[in-house]
PDB file of N, CA and C in Angstrom:
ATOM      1  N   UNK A   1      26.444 -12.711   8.376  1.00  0.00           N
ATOM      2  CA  UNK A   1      26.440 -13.780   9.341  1.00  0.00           C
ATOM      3  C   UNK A   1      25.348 -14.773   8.958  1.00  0.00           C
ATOM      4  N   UNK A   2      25.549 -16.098   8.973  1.00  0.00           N
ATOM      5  CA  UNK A   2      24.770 -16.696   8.975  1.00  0.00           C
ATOM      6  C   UNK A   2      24.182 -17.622  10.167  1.00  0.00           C
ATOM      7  N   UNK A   3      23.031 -18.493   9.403  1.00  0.00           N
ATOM      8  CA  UNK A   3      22.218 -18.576  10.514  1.00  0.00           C
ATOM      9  C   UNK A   3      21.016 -19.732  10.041  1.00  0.00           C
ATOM     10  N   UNK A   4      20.683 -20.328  11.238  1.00  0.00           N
ATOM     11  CA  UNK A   4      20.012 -21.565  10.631  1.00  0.00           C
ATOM     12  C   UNK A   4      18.474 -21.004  11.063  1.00  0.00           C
ATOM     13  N   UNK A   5      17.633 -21.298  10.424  1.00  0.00           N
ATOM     14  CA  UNK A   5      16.241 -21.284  11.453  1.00  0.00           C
ATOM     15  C   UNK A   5      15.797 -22.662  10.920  1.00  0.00           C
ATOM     16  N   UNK A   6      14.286 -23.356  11.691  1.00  0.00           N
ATOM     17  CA  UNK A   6      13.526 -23.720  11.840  1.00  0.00           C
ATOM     18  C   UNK A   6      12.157 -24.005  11.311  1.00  0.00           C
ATOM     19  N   UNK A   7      11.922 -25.146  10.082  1.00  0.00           N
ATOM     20  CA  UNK A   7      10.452 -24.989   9.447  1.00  0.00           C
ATOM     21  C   UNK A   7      10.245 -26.158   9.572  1.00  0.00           C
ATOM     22  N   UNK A   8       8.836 -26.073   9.608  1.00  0.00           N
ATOM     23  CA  UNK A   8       8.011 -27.637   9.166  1.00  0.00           C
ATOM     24  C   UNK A   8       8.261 -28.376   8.374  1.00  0.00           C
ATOM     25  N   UNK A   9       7.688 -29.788   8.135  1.00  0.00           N
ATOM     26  CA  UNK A   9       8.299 -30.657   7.509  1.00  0.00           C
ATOM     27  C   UNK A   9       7.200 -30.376   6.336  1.00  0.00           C
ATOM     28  N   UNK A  10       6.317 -29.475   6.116  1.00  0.00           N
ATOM     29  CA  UNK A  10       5.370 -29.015   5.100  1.00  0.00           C
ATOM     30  C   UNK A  10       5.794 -28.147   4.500  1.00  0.00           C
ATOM     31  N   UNK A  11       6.247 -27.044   5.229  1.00  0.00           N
ATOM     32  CA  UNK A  11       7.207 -26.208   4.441  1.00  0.00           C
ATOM     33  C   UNK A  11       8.205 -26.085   3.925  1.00  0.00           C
ATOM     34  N   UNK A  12       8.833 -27.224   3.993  1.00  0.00           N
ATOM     35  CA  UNK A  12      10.347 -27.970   3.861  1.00  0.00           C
ATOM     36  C   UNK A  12       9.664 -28.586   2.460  1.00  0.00           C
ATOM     37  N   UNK A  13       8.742 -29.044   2.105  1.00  0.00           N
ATOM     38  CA  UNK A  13       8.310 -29.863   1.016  1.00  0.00           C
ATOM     39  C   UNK A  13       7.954 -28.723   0.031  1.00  0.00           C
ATOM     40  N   UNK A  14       7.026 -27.671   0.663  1.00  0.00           N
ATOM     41  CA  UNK A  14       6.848 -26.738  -0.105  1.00  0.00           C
ATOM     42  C   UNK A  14       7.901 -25.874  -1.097  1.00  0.00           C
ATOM     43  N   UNK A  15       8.926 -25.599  -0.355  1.00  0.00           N
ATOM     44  CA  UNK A  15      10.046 -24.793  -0.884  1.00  0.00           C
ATOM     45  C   UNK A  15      10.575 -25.662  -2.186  1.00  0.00           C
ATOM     46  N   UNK A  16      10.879 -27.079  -1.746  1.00  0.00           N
ATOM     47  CA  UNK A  16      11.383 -28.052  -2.572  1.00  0.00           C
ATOM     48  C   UNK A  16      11.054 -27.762  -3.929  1.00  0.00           C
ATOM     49  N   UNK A  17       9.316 -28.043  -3.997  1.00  0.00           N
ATOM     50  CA  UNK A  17       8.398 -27.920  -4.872  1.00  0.00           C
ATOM     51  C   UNK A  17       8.781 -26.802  -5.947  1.00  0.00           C
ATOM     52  N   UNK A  18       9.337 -25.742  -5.230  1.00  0.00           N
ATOM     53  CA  UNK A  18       9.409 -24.011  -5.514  1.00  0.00           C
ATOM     54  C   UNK A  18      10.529 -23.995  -6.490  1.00  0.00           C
ATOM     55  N   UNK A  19      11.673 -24.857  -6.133  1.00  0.00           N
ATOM     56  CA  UNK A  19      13.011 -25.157  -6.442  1.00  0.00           C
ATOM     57  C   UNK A  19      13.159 -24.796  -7.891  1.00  0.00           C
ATOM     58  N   UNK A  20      14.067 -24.192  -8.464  1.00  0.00           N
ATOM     59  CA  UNK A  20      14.161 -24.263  -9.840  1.00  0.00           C
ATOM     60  C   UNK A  20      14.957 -25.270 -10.553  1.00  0.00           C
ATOM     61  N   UNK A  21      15.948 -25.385  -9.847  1.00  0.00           N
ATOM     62  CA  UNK A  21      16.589 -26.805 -10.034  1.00  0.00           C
ATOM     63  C   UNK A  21      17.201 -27.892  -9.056  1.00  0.00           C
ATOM     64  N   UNK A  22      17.638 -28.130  -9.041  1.00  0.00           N
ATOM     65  CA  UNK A  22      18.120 -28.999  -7.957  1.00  0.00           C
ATOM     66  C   UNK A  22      19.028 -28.920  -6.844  1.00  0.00           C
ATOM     67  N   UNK A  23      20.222 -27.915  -7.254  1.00  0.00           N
ATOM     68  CA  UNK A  23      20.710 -27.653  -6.180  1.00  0.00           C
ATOM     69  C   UNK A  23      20.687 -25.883  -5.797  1.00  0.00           C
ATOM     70  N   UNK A  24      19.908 -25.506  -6.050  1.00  0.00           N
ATOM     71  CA  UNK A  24      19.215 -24.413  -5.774  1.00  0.00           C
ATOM     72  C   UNK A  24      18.918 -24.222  -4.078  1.00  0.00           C
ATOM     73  N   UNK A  25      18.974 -23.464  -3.495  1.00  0.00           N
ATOM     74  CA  UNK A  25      19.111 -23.712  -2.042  1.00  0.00           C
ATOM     75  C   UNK A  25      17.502 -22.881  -1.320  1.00  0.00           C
ATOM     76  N   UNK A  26      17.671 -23.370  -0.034  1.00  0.00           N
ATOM     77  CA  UNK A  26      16.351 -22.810   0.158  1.00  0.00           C
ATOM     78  C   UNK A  26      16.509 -21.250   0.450  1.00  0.00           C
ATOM     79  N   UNK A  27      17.629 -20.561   0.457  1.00  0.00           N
ATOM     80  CA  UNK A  27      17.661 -19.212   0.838  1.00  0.00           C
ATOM     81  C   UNK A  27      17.261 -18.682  -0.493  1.00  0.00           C
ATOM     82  N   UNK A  28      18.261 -18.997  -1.686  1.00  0.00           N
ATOM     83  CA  UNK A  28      17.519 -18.505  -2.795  1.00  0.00           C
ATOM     84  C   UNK A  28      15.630 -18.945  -3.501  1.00  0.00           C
ATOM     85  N   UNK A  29      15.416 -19.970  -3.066  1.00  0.00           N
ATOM     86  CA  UNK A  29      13.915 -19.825  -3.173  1.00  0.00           C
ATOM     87  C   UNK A  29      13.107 -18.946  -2.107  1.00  0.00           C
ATOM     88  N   UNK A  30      13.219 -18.612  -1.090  1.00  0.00           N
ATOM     89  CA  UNK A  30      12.949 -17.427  -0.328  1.00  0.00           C
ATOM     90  C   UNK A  30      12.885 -16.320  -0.929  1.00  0.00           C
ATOM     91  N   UNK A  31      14.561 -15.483  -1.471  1.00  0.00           N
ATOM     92  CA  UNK A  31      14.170 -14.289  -1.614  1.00  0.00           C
ATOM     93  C   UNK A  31      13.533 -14.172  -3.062  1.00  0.00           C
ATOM     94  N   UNK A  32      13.577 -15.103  -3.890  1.00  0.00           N
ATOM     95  CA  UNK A  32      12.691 -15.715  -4.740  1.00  0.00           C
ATOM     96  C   UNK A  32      11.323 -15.038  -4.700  1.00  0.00           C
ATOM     97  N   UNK A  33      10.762 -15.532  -4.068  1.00  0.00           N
ATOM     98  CA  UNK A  33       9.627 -15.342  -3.571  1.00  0.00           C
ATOM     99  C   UNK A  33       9.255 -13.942  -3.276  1.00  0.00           C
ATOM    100  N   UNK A  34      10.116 -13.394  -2.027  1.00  0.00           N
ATOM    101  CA  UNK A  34       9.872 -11.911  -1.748  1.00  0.00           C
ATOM    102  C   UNK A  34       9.726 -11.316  -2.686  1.00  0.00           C
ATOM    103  N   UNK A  35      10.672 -11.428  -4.039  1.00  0.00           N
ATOM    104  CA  UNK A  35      10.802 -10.612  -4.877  1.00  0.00           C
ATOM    105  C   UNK A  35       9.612 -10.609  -5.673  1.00  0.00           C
ATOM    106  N   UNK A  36       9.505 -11.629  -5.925  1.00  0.00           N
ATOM    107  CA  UNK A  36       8.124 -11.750  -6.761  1.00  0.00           C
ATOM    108  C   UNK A  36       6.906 -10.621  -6.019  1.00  0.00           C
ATOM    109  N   UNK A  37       6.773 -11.401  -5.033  1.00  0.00           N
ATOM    110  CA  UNK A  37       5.710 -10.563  -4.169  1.00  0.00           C
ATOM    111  C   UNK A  37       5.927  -8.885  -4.414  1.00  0.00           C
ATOM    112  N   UNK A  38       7.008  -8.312  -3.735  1.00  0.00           N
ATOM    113  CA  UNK A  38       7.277  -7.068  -4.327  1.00  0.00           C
ATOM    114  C   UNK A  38       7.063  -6.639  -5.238  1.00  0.00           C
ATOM    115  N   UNK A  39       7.462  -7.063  -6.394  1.00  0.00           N
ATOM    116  CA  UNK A  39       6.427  -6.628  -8.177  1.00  0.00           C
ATOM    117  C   UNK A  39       5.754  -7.378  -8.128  1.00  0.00           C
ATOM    118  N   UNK A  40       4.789  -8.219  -7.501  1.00  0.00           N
ATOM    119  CA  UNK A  40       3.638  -8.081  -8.184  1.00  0.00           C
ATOM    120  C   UNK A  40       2.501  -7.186  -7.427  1.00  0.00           C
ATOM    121  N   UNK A  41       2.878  -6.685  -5.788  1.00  0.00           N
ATOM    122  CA  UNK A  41       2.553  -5.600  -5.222  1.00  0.00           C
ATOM    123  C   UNK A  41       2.516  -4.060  -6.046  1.00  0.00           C
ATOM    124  N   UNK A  42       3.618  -4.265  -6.840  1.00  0.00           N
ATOM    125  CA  UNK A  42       3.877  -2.679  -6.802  1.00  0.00           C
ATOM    126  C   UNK A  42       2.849  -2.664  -8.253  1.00  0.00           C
ATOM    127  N   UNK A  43       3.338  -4.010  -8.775  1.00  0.00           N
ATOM    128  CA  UNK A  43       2.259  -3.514 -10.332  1.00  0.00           C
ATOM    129  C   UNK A  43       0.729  -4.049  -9.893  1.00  0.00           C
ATOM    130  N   UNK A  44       0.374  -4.540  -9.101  1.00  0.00           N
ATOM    131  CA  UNK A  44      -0.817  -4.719  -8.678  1.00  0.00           C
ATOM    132  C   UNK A  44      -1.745  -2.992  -8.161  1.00  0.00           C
ATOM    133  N   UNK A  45      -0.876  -2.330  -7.384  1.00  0.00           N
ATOM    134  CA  UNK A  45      -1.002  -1.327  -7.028  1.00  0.00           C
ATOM    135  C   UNK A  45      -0.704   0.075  -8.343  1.00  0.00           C
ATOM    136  N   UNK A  46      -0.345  -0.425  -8.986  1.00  0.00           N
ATOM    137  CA  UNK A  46      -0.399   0.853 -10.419  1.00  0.00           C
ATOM    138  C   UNK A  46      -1.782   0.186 -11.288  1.00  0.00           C
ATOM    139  N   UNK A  47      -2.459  -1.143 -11.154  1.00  0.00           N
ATOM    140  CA  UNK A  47      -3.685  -1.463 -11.911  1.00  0.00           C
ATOM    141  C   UNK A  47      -4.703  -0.905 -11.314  1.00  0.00           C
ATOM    142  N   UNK A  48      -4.640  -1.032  -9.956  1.00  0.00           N
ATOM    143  CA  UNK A  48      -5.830  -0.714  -9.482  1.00  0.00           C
ATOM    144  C   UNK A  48      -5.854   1.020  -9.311  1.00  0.00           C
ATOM    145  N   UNK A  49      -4.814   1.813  -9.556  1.00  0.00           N
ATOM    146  CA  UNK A  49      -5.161   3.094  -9.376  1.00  0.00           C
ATOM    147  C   UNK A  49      -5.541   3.445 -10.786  1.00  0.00           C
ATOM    148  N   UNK A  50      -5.064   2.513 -11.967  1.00  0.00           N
ATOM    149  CA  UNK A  50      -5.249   2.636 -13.904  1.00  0.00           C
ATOM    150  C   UNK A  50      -6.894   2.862 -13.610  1.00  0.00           C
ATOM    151  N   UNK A  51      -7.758   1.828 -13.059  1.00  0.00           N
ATOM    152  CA  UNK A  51      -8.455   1.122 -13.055  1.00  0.00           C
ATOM    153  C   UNK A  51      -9.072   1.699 -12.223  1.00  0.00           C
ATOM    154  N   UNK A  52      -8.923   2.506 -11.144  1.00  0.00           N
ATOM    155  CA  UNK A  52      -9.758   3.507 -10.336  1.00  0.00           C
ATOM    156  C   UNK A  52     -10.191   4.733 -11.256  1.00  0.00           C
ATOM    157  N   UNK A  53      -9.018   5.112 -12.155  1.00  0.00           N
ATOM    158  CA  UNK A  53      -9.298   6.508 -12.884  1.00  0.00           C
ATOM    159  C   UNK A  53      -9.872   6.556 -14.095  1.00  0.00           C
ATOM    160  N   UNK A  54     -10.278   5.096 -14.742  1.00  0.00           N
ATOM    161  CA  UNK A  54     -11.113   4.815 -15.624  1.00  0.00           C
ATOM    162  C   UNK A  54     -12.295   4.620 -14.873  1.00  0.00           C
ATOM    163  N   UNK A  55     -12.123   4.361 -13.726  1.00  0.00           N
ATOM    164  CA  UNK A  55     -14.451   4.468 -13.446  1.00  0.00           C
ATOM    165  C   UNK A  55     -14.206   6.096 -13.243  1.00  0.00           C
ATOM    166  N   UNK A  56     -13.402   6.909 -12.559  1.00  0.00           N
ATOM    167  CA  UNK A  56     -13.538   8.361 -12.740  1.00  0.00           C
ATOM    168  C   UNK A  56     -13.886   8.967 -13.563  1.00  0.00           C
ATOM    169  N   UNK A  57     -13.136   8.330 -15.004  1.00  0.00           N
ATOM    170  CA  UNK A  57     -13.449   8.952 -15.991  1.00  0.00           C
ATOM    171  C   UNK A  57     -14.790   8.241 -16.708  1.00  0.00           C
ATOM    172  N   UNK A  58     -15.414   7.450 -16.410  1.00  0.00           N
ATOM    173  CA  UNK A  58     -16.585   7.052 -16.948  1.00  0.00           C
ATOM    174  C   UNK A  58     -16.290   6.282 -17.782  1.00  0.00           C
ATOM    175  N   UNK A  59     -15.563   5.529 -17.740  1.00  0.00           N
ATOM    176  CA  UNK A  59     -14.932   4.308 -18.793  1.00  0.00           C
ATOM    177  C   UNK A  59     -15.444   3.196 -18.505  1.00  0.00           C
ATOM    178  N   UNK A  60     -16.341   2.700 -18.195  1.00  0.00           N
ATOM    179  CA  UNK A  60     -17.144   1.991 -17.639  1.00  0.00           C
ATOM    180  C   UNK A  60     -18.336   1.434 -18.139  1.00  0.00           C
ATOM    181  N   UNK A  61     -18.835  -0.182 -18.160  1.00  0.00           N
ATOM    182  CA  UNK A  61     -20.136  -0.501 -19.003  1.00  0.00           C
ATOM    183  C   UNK A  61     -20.504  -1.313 -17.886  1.00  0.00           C
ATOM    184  N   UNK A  62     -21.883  -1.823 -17.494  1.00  0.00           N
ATOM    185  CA  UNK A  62     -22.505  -2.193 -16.689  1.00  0.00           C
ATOM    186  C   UNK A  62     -22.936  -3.767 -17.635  1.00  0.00           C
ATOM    187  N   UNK A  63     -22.945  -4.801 -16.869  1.00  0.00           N
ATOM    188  CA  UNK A  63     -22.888  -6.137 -17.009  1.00  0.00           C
ATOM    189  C   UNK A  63     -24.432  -5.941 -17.682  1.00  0.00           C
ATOM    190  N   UNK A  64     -25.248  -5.547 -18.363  1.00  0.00           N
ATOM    191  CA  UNK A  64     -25.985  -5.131 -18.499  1.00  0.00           C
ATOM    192  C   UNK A  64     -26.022  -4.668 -20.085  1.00  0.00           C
ATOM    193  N   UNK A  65     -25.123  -3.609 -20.594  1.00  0.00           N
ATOM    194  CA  UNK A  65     -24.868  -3.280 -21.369  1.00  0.00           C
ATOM    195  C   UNK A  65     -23.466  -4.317 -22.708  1.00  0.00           C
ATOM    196  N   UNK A  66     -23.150  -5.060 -21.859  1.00  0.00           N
ATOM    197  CA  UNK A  66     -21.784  -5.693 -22.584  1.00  0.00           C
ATOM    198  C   UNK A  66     -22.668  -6.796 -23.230  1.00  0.00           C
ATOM    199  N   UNK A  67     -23.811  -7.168 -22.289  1.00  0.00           N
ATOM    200  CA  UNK A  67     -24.844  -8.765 -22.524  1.00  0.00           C
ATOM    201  C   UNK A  67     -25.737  -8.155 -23.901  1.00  0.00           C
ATOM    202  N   UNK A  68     -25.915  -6.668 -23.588  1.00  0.00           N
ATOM    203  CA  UNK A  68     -27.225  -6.380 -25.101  1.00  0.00           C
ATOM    204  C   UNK A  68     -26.171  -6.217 -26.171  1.00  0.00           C
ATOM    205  N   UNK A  69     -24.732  -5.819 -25.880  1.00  0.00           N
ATOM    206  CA  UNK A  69     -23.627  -5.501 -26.924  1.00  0.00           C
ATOM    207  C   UNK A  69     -22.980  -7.247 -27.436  1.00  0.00           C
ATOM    208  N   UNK A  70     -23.621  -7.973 -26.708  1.00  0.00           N
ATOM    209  CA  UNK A  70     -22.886  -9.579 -27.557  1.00  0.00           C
ATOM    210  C   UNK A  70     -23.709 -10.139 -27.790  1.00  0.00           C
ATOM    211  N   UNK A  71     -25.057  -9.894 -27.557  1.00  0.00           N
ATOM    212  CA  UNK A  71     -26.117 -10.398 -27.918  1.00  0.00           C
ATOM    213  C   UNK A  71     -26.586 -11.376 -26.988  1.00  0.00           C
ATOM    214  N   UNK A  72     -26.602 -11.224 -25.856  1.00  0.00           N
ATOM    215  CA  UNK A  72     -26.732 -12.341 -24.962  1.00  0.00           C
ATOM    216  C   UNK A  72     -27.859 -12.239 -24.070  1.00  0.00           C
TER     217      UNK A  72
END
């Protein structure tokens, strides 16, 4: 079923902007979007657990150590 809703005349410009081509509609720049968001959630969320289990494992150099390692 379809169905109309209701946006600003900012967000109406925004989507435009989003558009990939021209007659591209605003429903497909929407789920567009979701989707994106969704992977970049899910791989955002597999970096930061990569990236949790390397300070676990001591994989780790202190801003400190990288400056005497470049000579800085």
């Amino acid at each position: 079923m379809a169905t109309s809703i209701q946006v600003s005349e900012a967000l109406r410009r925004e989507l435009v902007k989003r558009k990939m081509y021209d007659k591209e509609t605003y429903e497909e720049v929407i789920w567009d979007l979701i989707e994106n968001t969704r992977e970049l959630s899910e791989e955002t969320r597999r970096e930061i657990e990569e990236a949790r289990a390397e300070v676990r494992a001591g994989k780790v150099h202190t801003l400190a150590e990288v400056k005497r390692e470049l000579g800085l």
